[in-house]
Every structure is written in C-alpha cells, then in structure tokens.
C-alpha atoms as a PDB file:
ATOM      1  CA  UNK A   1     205.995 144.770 120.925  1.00  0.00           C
ATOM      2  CA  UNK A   2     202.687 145.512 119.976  1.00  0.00           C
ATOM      3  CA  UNK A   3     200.333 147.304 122.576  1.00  0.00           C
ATOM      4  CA  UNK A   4     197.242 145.461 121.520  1.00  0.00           C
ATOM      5  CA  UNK A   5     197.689 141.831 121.130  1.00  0.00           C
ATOM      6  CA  UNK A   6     200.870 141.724 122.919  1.00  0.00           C
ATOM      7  CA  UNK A   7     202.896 139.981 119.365  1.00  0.00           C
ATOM      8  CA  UNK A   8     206.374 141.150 119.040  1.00  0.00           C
ATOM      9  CA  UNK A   9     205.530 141.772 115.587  1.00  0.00           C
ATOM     10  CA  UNK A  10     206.613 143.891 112.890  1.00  0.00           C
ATOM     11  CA  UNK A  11     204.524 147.020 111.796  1.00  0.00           C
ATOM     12  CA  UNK A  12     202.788 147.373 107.966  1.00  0.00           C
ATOM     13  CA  UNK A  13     203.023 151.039 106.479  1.00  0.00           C
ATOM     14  CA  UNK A  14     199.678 152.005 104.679  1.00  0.00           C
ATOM     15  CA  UNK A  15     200.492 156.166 103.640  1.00  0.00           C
ATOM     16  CA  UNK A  16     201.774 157.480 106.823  1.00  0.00           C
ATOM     17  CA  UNK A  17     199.809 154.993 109.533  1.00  0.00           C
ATOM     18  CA  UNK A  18     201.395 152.035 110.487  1.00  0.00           C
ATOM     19  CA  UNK A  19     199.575 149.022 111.855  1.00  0.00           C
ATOM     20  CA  UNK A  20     200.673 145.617 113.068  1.00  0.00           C
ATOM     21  CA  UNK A  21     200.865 142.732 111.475  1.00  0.00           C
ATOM     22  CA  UNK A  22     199.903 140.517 113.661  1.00  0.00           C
ATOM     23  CA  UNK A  23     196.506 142.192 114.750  1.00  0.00           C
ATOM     24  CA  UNK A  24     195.897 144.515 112.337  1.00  0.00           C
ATOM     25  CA  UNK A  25     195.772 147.568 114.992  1.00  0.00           C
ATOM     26  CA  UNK A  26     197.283 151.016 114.218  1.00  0.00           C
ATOM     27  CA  UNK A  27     200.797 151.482 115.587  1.00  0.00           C
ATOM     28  CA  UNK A  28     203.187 153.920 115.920  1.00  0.00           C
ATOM     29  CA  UNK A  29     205.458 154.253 112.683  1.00  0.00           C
ATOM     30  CA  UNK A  30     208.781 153.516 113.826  1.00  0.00           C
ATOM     31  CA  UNK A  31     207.489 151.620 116.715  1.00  0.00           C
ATOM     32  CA  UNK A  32     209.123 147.828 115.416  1.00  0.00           C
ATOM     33  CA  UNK A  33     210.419 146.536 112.229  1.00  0.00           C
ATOM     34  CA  UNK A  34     208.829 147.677 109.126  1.00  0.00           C
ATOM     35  CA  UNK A  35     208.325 145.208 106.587  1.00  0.00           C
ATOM     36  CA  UNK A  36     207.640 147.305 103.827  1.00  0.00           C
ATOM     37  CA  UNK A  37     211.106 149.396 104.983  1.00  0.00           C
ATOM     38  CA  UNK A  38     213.472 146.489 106.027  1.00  0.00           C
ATOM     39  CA  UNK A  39     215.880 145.870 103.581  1.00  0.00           C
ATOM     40  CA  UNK A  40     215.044 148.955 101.406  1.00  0.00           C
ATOM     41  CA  UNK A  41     217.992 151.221 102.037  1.00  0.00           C
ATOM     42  CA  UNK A  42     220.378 148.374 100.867  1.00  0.00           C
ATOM     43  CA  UNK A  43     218.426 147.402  97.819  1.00  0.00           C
ATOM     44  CA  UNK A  44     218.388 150.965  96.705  1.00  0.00           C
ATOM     45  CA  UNK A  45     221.932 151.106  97.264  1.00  0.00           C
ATOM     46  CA  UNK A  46     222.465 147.890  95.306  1.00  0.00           C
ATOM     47  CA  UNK A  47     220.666 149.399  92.833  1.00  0.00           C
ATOM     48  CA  UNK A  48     222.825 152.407  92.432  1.00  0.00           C
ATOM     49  CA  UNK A  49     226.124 150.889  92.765  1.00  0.00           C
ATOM     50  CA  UNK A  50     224.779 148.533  89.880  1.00  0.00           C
ATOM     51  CA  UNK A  51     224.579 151.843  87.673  1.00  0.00           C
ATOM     52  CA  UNK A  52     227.873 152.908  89.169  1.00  0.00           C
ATOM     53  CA  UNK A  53     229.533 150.053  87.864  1.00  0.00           C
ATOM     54  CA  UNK A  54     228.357 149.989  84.442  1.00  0.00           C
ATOM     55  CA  UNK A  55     228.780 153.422  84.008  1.00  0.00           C
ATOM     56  CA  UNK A  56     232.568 153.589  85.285  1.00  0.00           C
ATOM     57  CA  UNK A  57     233.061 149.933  83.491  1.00  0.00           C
ATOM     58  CA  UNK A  58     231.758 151.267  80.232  1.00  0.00           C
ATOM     59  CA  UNK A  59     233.236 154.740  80.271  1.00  0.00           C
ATOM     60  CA  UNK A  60     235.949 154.004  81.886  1.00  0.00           C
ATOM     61  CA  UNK A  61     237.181 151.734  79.013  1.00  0.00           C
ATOM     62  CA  UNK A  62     235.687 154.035  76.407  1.00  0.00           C
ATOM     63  CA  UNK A  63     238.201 156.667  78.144  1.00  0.00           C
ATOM     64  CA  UNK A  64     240.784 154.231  78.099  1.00  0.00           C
ATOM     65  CA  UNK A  65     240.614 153.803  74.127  1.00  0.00           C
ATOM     66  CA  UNK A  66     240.197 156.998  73.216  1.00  0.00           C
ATOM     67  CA  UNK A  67     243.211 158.379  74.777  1.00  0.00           C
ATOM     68  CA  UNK A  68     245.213 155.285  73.911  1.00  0.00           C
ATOM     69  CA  UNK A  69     244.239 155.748  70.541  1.00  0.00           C
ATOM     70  CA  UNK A  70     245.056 159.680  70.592  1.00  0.00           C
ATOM     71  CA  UNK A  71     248.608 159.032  71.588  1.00  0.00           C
ATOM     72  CA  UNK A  72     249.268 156.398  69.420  1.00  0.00           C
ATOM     73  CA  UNK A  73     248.415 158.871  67.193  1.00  0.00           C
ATOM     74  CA  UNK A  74     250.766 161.307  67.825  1.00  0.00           C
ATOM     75  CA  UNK A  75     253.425 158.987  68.535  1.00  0.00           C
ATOM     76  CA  UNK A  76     253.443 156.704  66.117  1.00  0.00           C
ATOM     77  CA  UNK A  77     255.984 153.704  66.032  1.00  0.00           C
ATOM     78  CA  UNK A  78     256.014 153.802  70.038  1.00  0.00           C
ATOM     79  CA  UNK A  79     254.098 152.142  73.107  1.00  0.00           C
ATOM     80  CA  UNK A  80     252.608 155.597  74.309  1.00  0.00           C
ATOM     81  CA  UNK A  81     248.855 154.533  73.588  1.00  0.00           C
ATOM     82  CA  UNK A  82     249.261 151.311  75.340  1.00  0.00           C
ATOM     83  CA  UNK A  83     251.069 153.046  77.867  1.00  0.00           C
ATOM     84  CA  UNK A  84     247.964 155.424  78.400  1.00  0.00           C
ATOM     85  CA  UNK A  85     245.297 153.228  77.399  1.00  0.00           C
ATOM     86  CA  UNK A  86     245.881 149.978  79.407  1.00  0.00           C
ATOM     87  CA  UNK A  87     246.443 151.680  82.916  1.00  0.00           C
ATOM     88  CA  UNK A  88     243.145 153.555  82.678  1.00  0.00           C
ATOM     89  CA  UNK A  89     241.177 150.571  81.464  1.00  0.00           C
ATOM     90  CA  UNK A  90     242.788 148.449  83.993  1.00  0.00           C
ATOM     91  CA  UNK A  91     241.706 150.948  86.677  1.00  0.00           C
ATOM     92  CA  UNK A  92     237.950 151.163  85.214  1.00  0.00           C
ATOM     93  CA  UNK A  93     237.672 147.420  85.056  1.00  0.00           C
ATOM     94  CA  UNK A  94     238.848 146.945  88.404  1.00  0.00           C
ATOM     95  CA  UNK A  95     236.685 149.757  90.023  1.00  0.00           C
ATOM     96  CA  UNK A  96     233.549 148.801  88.170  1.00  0.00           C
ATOM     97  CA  UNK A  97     233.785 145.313  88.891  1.00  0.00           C
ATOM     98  CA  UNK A  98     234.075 146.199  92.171  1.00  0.00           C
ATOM     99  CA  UNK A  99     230.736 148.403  92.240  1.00  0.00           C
ATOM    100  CA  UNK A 100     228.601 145.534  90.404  1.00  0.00           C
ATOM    101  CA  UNK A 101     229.688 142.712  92.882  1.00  0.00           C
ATOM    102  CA  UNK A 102     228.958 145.077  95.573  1.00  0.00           C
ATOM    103  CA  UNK A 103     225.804 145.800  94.147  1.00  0.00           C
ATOM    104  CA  UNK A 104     224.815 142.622  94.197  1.00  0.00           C
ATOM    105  CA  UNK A 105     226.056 142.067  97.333  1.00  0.00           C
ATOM    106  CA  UNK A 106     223.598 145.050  98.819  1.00  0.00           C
ATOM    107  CA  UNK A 107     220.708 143.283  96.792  1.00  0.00           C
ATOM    108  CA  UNK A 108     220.813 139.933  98.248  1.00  0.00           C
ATOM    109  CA  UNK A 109     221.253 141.631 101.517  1.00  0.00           C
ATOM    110  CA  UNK A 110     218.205 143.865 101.652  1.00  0.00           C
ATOM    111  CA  UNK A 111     216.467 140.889 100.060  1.00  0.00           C
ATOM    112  CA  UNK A 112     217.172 138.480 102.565  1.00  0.00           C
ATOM    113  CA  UNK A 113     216.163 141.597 105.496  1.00  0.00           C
ATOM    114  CA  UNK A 114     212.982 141.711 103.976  1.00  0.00           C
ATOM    115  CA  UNK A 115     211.936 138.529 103.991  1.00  0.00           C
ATOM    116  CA  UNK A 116     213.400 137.718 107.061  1.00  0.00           C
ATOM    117  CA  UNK A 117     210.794 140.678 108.139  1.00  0.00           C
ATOM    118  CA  UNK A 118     208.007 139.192 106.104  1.00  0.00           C
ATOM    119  CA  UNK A 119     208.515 135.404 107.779  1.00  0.00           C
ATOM    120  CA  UNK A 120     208.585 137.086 111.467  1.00  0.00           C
ATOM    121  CA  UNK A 121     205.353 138.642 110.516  1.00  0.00           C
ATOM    122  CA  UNK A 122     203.360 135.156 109.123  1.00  0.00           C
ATOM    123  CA  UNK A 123     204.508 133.508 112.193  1.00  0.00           C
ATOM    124  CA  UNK A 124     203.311 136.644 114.454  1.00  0.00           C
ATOM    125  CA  UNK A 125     200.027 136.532 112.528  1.00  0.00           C
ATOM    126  CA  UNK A 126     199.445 132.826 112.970  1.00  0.00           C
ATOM    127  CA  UNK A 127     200.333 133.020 116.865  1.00  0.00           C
ATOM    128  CA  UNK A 128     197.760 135.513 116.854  1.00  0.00           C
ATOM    129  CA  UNK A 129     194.900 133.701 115.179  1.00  0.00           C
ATOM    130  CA  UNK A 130     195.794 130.774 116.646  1.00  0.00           C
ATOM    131  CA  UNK A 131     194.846 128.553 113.531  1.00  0.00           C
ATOM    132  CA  UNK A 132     195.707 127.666 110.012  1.00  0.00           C
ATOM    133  CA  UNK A 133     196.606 130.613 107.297  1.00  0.00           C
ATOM    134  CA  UNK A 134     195.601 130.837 103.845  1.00  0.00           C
ATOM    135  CA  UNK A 135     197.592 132.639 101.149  1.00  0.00           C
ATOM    136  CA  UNK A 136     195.226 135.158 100.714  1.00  0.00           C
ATOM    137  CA  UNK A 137     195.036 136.090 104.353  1.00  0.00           C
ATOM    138  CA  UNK A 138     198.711 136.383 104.466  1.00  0.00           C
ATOM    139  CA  UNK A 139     199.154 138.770 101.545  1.00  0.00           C
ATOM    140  CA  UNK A 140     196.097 141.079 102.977  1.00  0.00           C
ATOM    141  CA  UNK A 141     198.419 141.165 106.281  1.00  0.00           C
ATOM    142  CA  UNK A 142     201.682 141.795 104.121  1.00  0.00           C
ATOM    143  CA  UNK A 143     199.950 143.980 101.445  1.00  0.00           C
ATOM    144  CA  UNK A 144     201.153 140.925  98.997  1.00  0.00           C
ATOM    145  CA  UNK A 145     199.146 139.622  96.003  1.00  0.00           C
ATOM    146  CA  UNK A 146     197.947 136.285  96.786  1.00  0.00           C
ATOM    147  CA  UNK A 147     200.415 134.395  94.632  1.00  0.00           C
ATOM    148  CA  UNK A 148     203.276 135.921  95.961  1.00  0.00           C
ATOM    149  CA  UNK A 149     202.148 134.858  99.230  1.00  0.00           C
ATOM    150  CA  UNK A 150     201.472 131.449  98.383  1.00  0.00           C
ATOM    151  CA  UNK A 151     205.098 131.449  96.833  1.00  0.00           C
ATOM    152  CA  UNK A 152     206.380 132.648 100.320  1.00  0.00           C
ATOM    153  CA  UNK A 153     204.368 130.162 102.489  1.00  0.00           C
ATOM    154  CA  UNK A 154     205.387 127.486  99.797  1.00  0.00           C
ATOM    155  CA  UNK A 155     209.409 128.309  99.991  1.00  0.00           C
ATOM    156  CA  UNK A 156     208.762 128.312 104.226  1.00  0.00           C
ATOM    157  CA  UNK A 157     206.679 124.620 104.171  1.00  0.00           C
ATOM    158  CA  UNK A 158     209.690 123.410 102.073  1.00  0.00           C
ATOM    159  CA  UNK A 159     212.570 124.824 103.812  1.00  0.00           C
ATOM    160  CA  UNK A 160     211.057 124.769 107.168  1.00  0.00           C
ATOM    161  CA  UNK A 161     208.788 121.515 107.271  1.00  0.00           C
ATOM    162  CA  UNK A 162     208.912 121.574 110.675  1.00  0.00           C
ATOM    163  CA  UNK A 163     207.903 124.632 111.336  1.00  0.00           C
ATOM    164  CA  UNK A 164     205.430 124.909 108.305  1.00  0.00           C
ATOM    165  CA  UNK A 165     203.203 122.292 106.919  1.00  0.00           C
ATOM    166  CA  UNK A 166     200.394 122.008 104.536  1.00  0.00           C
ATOM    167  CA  UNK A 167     196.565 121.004 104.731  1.00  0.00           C
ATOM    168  CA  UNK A 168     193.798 120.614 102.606  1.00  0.00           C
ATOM    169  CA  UNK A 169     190.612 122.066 104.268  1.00  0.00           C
ATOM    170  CA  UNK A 170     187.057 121.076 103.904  1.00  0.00           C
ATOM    171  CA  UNK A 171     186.121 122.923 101.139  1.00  0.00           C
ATOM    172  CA  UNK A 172     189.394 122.041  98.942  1.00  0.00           C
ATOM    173  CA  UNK A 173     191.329 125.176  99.844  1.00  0.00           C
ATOM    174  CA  UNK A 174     195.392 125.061 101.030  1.00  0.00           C
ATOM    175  CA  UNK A 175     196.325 125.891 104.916  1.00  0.00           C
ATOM    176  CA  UNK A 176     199.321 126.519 105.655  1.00  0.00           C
ATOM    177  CA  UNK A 177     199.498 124.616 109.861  1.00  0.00           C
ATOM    178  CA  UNK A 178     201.862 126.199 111.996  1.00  0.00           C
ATOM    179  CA  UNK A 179     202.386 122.647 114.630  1.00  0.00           C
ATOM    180  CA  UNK A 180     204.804 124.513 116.637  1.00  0.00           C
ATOM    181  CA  UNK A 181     202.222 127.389 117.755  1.00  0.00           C
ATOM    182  CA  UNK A 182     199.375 126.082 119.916  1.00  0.00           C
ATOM    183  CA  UNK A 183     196.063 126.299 118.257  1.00  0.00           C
ATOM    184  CA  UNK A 184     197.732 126.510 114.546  1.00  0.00           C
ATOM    185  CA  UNK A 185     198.801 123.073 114.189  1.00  0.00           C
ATOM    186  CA  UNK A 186     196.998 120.672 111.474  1.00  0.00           C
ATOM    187  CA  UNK A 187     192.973 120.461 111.206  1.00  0.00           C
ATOM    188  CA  UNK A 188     192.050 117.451 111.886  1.00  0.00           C
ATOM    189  CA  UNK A 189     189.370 116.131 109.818  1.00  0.00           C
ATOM    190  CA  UNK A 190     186.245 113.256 111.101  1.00  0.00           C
ATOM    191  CA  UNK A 191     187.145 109.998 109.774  1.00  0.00           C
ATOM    192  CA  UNK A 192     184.729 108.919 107.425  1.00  0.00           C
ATOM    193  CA  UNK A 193     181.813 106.431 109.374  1.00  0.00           C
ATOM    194  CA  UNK A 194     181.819 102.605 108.381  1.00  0.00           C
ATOM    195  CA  UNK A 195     178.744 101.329 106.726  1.00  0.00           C
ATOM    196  CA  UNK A 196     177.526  98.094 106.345  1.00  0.00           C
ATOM    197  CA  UNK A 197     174.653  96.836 104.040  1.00  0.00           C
ATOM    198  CA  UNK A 198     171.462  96.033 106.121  1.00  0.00           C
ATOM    199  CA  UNK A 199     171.488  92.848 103.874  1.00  0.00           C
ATOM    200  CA  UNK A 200     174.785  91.765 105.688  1.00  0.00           C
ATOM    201  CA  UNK A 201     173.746  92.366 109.234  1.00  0.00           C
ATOM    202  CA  UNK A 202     173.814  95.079 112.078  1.00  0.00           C
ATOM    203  CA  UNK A 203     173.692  98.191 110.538  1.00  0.00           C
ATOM    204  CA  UNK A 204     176.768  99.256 112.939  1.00  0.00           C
ATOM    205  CA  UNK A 205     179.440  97.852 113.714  1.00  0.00           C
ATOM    206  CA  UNK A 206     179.876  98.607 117.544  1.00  0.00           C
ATOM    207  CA  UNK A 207     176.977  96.235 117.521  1.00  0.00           C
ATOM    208  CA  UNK A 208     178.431  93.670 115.590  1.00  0.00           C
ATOM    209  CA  UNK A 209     181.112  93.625 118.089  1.00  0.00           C
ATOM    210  CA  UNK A 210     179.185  93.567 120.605  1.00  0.00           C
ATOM    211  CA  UNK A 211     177.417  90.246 119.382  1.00  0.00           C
ATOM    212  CA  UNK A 212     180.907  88.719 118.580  1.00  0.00           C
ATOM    213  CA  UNK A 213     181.887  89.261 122.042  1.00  0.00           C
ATOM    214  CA  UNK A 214     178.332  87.858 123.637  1.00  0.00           C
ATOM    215  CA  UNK A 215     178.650  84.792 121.603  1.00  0.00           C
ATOM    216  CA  UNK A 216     181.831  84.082 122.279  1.00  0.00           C
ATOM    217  CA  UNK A 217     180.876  84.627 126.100  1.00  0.00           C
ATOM    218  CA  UNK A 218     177.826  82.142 125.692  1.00  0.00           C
ATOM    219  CA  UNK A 219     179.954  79.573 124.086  1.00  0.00           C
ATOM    220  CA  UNK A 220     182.654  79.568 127.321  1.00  0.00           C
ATOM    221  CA  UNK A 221     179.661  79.459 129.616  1.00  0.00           C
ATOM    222  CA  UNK A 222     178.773  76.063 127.814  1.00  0.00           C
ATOM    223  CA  UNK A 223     182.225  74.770 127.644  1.00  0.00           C
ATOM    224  CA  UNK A 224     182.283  75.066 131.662  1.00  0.00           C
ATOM    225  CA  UNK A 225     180.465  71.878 132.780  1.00  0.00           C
ATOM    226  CA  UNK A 226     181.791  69.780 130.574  1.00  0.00           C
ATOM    227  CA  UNK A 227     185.008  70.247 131.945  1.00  0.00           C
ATOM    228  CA  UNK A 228     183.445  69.956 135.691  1.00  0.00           C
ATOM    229  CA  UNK A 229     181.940  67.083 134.481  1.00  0.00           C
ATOM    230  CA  UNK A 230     185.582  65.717 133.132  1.00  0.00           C
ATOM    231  CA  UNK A 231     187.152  66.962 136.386  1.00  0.00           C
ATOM    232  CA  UNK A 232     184.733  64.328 138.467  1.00  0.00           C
END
C-alpha cells in the first residue's frame, strides 16, 4: 500500500530507488510487488535449466556413443556396446527432457508473474488518474517502450473488454477507458449541432419545433367552436 496516494500498487525500480506506480512517489524497495522483479527468479531459472537440458541431452548421448562404440570395439561379435551405450543415452534423454520441459515450465511462469504485476499496476495507475490512459503514459509508468505498452493495453481491451475498452480522443489519439473505475470510463464526446439552411427556415431547430407545436395549438383552438356549434 502506497503511503502517498493510498493505491495498493506495485513499486518501479529505477537504480536502487523504488517508486510507485501508481503515483509516481519514491517508495521503499521491497515495500510491495516489484514489477521489474516479479517473475525474474523463475525466468532465470528457466533459462538455466534450458542450458541444463541441452547440455546433458547432447552430451549425454555423445557419452552414450562413444562408450558404446569403445566396447563394441573391444568386444566384437557381442551386445556389450549396446549394452553400455543404450542405458546411458536412455538416462540422458530422459533427464534432459526433463530439464527443457521444466525450463519452459519456469518461463511461462515468471512470464505470466510479471505481467500479472504489470496489469495490477495499469489498473492502479488509472484508479489514480482517474481518466483514460494512453500507451505512452503507461510505458513511462512501467519503464516500457510505447509499443510494448500499446501491445499490453491491446491484449487487456481484447481479453478483458469489460474491464478495458478503447476510445478515440479529440485529437485522433487511442485511450485506453477503464468503465469499471470511476472517473476512467469512456470520454464522451459533444454531438455534432444540427444545421439547417437559412433558405429552408429557422435557423434552429428548437425553434422549428416550437412553431410546429404553436400551429398545431392554433389549429385545435379553431376546431373548438365548431364542434360547440355542432353540439347545439
């Protein structure tokens, strides 16, 4: 929770200062979430068991044919290099196999942590400011290029529409509307005023309803003794 602005809302690091998202105040460093931490640890570990994997799946077979080969060479005739060879490359296959879908597995996890972090931090930033977003202003609060943030708000809008929409502002530029935060829901825009030619009549058209509806008063004030009259 930030001091400031009162946004639980996770913290930036710039060097060694941290500062919220949300407000852009400094903040302690481990005070909340990090988004440029969260998910690191298990993408770096993803990383490295990737490495593991190909290193143990390719030496491990190389291993595997090398001594295979060796005692087939010194037993000829008999089953002594597949005897050797296959257990070992069975063993590296199954271990490195093991460290590359695990890898992957730490990947998509640290991935999926920091954008969770990212996404807690737009919608912190936009309860905040209380009003639309543009990419740009996202990726200065995320220290993201533009386009990357525009990606991100673009991915939210479609699999949160919801929660996420889009707007065109006034001078042509995308907003990304948050409707379920008060003050960040859609812009609305002033219709466009009617216009009629001065050729054709009242110049607005209030007026020219306004004359419709005193004609059409006049007109059942003249209708009324006629039907007295009929009435007698």
């Amino acid at each position: 929770m930030c001091p400031h602005c009162g946004k639980n809302a996770p913290v930036i690091h710039r060097g060694l200062a941290a500062y919220c998202t949300a407000c852009g105040r400094e903040r302690l460093p481990f005070a909340g979430k990090s988004v440029s931490l969260a998910g690191q640890p298990s993408r770096v570990g993803g990383a490295v068991a990737g490495v593991l994997g190909w290193l143990v799946l390719i030496g491990g077979t190389a291993v595997a044919l090398l001594l295979g080969l060796g005692a087939a060479a010194l037993f000829p005739g008999s089953i002594a290099g597949l005897a050797i060879g296959l257990p070992i490359g069975f063993v590296a296959l199954a271990v490195g196999l093991l460290l590359l879908l695990g890898g992957r597995k730490l990947s998509r996890s640290g991935a999926k942590a920091s954008r969770d972090a990212q996404v807690q931090a737009i919608f912190s930033l936009a309860s905040h400011r209380r009003r639309p977003l543009t990419a740009q202003e996202v990726g200065v609060a995320l220290d993201l290029p533009a386009p990357e943030a525009d990606a991100l708000l673009t991915e939210l809008a479609k699999e949160r529409p919801g929660d996420v929409g889009v707007e065109i502002g006034e001078r042509g530029e995308i907003l990304y509307t948050f409707p379920g935060i008060s003050g960040a829901a859609a812009v609305r825009f002033p219709r466009p005023s009617l216009r009629i030619d001065p050729g054709e009549g009242a110049a607005d058209p209030a007026a020219r309803i306004y004359a419709d509806e005193l004609e059409d008063e006049g007109a059942e004030a003249s209708r009324a003794p006629r039907r007295r009259e009929q009435l007698r």
